[in-house]
Structures are given as C-alpha cells and as structure tokens.
C-alpha atoms as a PDB file:
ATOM      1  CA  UNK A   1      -9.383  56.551  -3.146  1.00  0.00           C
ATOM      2  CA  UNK A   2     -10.778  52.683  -3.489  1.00  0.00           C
ATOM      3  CA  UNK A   3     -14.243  52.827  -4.933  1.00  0.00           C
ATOM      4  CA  UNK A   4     -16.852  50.407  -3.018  1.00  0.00           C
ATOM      5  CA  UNK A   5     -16.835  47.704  -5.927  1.00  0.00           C
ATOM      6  CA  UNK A   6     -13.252  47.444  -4.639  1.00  0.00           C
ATOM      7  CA  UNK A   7     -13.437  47.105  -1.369  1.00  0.00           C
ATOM      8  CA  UNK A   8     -16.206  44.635  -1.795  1.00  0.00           C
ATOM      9  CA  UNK A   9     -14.092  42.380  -3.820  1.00  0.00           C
ATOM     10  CA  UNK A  10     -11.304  42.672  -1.176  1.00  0.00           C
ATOM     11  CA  UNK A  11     -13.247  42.172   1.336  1.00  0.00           C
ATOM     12  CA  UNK A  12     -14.552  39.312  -0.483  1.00  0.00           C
ATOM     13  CA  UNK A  13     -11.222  37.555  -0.993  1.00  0.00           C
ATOM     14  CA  UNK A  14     -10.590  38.275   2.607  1.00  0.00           C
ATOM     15  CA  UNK A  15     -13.890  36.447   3.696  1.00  0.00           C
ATOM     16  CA  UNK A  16     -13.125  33.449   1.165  1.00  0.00           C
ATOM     17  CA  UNK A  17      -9.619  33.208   2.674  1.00  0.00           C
ATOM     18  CA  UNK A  18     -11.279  32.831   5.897  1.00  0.00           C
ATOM     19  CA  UNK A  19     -13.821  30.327   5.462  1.00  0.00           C
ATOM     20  CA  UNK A  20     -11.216  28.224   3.446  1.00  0.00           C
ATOM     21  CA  UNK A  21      -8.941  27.859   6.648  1.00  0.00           C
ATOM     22  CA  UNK A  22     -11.756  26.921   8.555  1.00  0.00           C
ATOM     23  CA  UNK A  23     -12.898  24.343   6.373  1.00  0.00           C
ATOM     24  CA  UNK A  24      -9.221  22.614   5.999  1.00  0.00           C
ATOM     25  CA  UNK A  25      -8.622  23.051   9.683  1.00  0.00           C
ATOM     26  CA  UNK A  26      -9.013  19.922  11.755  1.00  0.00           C
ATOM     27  CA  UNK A  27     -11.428  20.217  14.841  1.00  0.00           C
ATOM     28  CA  UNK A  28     -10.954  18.442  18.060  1.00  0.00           C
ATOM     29  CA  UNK A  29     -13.273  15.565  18.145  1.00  0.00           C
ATOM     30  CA  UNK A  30     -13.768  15.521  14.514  1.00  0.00           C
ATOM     31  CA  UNK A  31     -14.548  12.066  13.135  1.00  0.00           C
ATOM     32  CA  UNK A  32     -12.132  10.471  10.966  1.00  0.00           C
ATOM     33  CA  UNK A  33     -11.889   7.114   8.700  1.00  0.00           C
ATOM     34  CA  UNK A  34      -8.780   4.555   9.101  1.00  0.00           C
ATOM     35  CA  UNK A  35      -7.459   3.573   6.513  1.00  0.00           C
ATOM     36  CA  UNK A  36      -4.647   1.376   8.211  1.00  0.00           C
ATOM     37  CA  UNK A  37      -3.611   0.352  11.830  1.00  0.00           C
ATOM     38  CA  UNK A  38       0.422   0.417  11.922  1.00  0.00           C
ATOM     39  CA  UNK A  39       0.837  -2.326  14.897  1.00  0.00           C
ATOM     40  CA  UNK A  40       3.754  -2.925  17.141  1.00  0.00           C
ATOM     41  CA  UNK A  41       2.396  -5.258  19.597  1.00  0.00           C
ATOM     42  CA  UNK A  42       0.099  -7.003  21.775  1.00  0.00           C
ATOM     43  CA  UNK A  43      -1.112  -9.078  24.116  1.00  0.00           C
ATOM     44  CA  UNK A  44      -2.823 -12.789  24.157  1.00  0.00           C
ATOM     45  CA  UNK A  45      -4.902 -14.409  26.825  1.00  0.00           C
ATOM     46  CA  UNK A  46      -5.960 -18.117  25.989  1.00  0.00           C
ATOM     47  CA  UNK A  47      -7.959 -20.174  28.370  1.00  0.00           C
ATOM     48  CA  UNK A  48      -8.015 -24.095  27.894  1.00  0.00           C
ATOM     49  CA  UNK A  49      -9.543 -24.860  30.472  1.00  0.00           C
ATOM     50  CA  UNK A  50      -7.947 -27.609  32.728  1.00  0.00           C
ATOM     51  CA  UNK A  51      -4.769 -27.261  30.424  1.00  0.00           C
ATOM     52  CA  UNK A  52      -4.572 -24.056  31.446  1.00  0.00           C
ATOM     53  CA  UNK A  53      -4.326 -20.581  30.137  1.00  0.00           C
ATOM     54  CA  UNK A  54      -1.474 -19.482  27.483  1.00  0.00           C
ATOM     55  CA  UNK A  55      -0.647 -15.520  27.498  1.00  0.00           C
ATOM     56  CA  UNK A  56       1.776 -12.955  27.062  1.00  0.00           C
ATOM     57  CA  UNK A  57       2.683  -9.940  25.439  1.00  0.00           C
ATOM     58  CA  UNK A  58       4.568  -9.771  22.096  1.00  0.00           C
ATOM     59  CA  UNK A  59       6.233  -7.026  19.693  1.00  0.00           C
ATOM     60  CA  UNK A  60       5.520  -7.182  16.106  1.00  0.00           C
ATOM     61  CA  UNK A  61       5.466  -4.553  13.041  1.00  0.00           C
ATOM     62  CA  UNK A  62       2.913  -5.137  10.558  1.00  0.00           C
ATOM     63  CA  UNK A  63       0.130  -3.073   8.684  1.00  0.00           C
ATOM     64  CA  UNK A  64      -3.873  -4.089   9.440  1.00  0.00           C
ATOM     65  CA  UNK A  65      -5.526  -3.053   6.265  1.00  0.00           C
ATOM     66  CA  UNK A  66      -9.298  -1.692   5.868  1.00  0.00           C
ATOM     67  CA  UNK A  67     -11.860  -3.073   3.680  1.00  0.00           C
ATOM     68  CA  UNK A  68      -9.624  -5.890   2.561  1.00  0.00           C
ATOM     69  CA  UNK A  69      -9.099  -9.273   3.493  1.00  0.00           C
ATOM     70  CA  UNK A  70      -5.375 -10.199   3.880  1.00  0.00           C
ATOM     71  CA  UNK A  71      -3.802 -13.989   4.088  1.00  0.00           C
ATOM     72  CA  UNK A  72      -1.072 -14.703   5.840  1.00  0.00           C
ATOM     73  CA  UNK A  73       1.683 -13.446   6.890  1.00  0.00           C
ATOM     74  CA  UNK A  74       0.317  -9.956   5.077  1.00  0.00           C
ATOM     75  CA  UNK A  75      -0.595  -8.640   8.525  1.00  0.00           C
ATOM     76  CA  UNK A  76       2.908  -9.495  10.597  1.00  0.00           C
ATOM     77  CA  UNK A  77       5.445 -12.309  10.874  1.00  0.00           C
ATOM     78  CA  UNK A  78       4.280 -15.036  12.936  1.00  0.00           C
ATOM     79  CA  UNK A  79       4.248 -14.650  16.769  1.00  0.00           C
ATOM     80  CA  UNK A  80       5.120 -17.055  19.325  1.00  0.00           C
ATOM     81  CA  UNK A  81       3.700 -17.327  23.276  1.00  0.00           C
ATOM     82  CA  UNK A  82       4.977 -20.120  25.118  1.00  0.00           C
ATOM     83  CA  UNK A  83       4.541 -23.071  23.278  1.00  0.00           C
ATOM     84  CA  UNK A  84       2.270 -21.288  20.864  1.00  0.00           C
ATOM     85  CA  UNK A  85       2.807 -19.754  17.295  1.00  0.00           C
ATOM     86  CA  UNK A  86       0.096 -17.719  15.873  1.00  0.00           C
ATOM     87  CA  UNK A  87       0.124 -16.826  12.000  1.00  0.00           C
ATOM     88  CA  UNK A  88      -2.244 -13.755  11.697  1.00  0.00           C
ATOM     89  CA  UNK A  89      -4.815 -13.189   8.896  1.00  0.00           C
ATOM     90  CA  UNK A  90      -8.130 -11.854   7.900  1.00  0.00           C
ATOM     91  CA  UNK A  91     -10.923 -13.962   6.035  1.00  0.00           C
ATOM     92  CA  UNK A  92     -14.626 -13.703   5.536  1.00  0.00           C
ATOM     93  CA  UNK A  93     -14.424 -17.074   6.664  1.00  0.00           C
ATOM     94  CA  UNK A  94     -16.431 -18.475   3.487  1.00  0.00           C
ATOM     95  CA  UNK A  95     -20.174 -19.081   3.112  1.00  0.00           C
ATOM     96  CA  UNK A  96     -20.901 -19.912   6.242  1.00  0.00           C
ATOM     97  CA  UNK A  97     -19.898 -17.245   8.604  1.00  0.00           C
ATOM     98  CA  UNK A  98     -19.477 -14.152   5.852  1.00  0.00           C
ATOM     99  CA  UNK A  99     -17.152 -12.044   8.121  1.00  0.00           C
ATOM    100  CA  UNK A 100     -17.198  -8.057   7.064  1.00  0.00           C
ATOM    101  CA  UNK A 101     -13.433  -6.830   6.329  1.00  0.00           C
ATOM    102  CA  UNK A 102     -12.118  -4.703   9.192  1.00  0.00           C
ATOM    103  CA  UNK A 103     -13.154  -1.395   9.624  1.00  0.00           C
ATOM    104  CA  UNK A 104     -12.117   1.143  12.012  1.00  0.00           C
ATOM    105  CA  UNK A 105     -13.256   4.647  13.001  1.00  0.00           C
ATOM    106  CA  UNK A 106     -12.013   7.486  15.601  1.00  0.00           C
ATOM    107  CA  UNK A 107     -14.318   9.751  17.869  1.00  0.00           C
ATOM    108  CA  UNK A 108     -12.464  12.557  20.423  1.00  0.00           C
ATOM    109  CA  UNK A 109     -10.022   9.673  22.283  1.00  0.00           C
ATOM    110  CA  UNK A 110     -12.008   6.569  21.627  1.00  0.00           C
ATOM    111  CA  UNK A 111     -11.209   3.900  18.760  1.00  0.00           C
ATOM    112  CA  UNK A 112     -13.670   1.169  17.686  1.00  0.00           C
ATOM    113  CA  UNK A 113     -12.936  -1.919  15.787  1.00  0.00           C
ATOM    114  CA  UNK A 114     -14.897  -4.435  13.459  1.00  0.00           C
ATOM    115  CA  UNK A 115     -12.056  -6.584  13.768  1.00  0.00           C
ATOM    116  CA  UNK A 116     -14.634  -9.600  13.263  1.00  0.00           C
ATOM    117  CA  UNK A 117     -12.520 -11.190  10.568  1.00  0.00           C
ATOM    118  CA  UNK A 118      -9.695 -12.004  12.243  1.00  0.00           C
ATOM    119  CA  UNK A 119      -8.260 -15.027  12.263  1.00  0.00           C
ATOM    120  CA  UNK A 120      -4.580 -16.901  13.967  1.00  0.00           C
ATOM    121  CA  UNK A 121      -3.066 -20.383  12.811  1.00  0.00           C
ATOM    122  CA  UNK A 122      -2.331 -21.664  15.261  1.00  0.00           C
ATOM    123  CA  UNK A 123       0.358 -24.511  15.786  1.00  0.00           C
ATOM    124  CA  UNK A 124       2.190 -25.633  18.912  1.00  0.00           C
ATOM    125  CA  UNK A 125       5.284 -27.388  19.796  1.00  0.00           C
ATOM    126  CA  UNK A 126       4.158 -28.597  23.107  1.00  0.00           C
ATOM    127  CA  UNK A 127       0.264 -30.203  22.538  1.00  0.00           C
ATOM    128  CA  UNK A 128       0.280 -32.212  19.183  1.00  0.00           C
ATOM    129  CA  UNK A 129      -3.169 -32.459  19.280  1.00  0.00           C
ATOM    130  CA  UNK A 130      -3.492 -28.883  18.671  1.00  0.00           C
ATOM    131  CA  UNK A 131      -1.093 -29.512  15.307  1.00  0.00           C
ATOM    132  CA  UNK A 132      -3.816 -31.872  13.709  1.00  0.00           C
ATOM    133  CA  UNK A 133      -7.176 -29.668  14.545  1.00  0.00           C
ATOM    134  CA  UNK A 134      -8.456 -28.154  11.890  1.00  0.00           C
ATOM    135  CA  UNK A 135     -10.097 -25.191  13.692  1.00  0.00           C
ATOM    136  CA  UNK A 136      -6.765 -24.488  15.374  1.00  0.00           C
ATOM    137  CA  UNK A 137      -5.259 -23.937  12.031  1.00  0.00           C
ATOM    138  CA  UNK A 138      -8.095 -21.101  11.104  1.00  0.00           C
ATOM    139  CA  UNK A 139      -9.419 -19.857  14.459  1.00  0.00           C
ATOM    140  CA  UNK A 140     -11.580 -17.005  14.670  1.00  0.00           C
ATOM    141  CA  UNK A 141     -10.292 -15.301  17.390  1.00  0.00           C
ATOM    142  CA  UNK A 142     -11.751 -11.389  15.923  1.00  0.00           C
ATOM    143  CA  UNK A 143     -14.388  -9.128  17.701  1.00  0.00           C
ATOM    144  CA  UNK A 144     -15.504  -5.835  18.258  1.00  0.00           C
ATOM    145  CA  UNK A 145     -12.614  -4.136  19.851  1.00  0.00           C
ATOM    146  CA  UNK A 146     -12.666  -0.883  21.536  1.00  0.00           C
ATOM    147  CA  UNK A 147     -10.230   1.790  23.236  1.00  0.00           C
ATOM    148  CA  UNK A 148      -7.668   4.865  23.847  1.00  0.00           C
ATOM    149  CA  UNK A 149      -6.748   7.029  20.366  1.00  0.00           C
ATOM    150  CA  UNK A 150      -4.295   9.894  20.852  1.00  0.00           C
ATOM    151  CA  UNK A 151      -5.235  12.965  18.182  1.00  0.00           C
ATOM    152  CA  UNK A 152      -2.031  14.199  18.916  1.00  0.00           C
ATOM    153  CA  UNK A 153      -0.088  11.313  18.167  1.00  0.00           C
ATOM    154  CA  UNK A 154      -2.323   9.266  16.344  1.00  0.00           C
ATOM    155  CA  UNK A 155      -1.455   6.136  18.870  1.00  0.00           C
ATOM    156  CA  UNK A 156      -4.133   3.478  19.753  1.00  0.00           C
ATOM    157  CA  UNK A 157      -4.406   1.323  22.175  1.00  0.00           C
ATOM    158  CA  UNK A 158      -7.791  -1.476  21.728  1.00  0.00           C
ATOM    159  CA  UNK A 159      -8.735  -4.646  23.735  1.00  0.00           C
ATOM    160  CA  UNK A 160     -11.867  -7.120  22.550  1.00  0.00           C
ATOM    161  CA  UNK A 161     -12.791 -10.571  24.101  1.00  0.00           C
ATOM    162  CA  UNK A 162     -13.780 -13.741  22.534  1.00  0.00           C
ATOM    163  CA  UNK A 163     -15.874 -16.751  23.964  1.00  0.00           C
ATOM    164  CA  UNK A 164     -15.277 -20.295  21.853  1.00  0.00           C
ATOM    165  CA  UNK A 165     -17.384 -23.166  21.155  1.00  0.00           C
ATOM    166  CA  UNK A 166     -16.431 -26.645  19.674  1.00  0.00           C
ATOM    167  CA  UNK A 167     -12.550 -25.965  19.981  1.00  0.00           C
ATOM    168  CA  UNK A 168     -11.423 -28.647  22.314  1.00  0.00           C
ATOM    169  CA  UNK A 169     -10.260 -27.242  25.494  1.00  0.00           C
ATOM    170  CA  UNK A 170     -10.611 -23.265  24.348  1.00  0.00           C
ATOM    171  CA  UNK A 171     -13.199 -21.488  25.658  1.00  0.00           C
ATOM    172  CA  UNK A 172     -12.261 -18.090  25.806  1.00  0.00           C
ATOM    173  CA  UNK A 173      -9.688 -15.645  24.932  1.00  0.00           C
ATOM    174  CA  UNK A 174      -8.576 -11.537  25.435  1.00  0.00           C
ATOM    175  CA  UNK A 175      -6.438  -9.890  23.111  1.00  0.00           C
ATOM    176  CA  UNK A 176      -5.039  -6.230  22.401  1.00  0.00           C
ATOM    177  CA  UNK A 177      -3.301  -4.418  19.965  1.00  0.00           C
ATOM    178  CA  UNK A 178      -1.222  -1.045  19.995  1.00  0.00           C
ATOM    179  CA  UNK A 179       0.143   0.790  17.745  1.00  0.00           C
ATOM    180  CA  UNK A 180      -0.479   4.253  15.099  1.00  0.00           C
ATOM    181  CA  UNK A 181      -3.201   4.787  12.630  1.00  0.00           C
ATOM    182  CA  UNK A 182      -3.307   5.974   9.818  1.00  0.00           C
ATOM    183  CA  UNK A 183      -6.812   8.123   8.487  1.00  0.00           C
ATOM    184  CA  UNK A 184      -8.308  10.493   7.095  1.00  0.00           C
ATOM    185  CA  UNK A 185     -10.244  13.468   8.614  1.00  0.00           C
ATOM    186  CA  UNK A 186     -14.153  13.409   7.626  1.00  0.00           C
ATOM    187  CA  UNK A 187     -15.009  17.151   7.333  1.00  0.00           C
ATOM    188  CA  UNK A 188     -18.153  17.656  10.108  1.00  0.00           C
ATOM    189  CA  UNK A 189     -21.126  18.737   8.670  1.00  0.00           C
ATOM    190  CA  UNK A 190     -21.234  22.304  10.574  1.00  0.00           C
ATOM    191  CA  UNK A 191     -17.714  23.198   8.726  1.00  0.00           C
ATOM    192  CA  UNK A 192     -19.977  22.269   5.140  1.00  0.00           C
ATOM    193  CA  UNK A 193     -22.509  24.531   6.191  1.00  0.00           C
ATOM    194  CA  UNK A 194     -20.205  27.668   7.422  1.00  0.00           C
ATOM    195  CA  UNK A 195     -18.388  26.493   4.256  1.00  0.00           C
ATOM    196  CA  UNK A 196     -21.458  26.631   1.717  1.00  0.00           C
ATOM    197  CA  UNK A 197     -22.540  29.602   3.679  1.00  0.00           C
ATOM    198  CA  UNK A 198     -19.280  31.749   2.930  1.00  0.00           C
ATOM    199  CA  UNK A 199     -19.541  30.782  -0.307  1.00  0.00           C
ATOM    200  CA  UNK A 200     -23.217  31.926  -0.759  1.00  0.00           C
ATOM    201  CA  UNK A 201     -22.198  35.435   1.247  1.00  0.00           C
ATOM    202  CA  UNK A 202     -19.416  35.983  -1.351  1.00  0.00           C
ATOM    203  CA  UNK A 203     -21.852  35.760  -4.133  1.00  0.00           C
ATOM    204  CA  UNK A 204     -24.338  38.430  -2.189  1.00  0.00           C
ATOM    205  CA  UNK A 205     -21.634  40.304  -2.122  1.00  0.00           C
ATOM    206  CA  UNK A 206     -20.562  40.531  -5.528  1.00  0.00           C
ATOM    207  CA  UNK A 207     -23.858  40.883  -6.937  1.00  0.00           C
ATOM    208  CA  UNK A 208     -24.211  43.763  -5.094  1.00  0.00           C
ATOM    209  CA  UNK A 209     -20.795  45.112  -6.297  1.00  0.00           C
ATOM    210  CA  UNK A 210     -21.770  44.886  -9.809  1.00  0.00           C
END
C-alpha cells in the first residue's frame, strides 16, 4: 500500500511533467524573433519617369541577417533586370541618415520588416548616366515591409514601397521578397505564468508531504 507522502510526490512528478510540455510546446499565434530570412527571390518595380519603368522578377539564394549590417555581395550574388544590375547590401548609411539594422518579427500569418537599411548598387549597361551617379551606386531603396508567414512551413512572402527624391529620373519603386525564416519562438507570457504557477503548486505540495 503507497503511503500519501508517495503519492504526493508522484503526483507531483506527474504535474511537473505536465506543465513542462506545456511550456516547450509552441502555440499557434505565438510571437517569435527572426533571426535570418533565407531568400529565393523577388520582384523589382522602378519608375523613371519619362524613361520609363524597369521591373521583373528574379531568383536568388542568399541569407538577410538580423541586427547586422552586411556589404556586398553578403546578402546574394548580384541580380540583373533588363538593363539593370543590382548589388544588394545593408548600411546605416553613415551620420547622416543612421539606418537601424534589419529586424524582423512574426505574429499568427503576418511578417513585418524594418528593412530600412537596405541598400542596391546599381549599374546599367543601357543608360551611362546611371554608371557615373553616385546615389545610383548606394541607393536606399529599404522600407517597412509587410506580409504572408506560413507557421507550418516557415515561408514568407513581404512587399514595401519606396518614394525617391534627388535621384534623377527615379521617383518611386515596389519591391518583394520570398523565401523561409529562420527564428526563434518567444515563450508568451500566459505559458510563464501556468509555468511559475506549476512550479509554485509542486512546492505546496511537497510541503505538505513532509
């Protein structure tokens, strides 16, 4: 026959076993930090104005990094549309502008982006005038993006927009990226309370026992 200090530890252990699988167990809509954006393509949407616009869509595997700054070609191999190669990077831009790194965070099936750091070299083999500006070769074409994010799969799909000023003949652009993330669950503050809460049961319990 089990005496009741031994049934109160088992039950206990049974309790503790409990409240530690709900505490490691991922909820659905449970926040979560990025800690990299795995890319395999895109789109780009450039409007010059009465040269026209420049867009397409392109494939390219590279790794977006958060909370760091990354020159190029860190990010992907360069990317051509039309007549248009773009080198990809991420600055703070210097003194002037003071650009956050990128951050990125999850909610449910949304993304959002700080993707305000980005920045494309751009060089073309069709308008030479765009090989000798100086803001073509570091243009700031980041924003706050925003968009899908699969739980399941961990695939993302964001979009942002970008108005320019003083780039001759730019004056606005749309870009998207797609692609997997890579993160880290942040535990939701009603799993640390049932989880501080089991904890503080199991030590009723076992005073009791004693």
């Amino acid at each position: 026959m089990k005496t009741k200090p031994d049934r109160t530890i088992r039950g206990s252990m049974v309790a503790l076993l409990m409240v530690s699988v709900l505490w490691l167990l991922p909820t659905p809509g449970q926040a979560a930090e990025v800690t990299q954006l795995d890319i395999t393509g895109g789109t780009v949407s450039l409007n010059f104005g009465s040269l026209g616009t420049i867009s397409g869509n392109f494939t390219a595997n590279g790794q977006l990094l958060m909370n760091q700054f990354q020159p190029p070609p860190n990010i992907f191999n360069p990317i051509t549309i039309s007549h248009l190669t773009f080198s990809i990077f991420t600055s703070d831009g210097g003194p002037s502008l003071n650009l956050p790194a990128p951050t990125v965070q999850t909610s449910g099936a949304t993304m959002t982006a700080g993707l305000q750091s980005l920045f494309a070299g751009v060089t073309s083999t069709g308008w030479s005038w765009v090989n000798t500006n100086p803001q073509m070769a570091s243009l700031n074409i980041g924003g706050i993006a925003g968009g899908t994010f699969s739980e399941t799969t961990n695939a993302f799909n964001i979009s942002w927009s970008r108005t320019f000023t003083g780039v001759p003949f730019l004056t606005s652009g749309n870009f998207s990226l797609q692609g997997t993330a890579q993160l880290v669950l942040v535990p939701a503050p009603a799993a640390a309370l049932l989880f501080a809460s089991g904890l503080s049961g199991i030590a009723w319990l076992q005073r009791r026992a004693v």
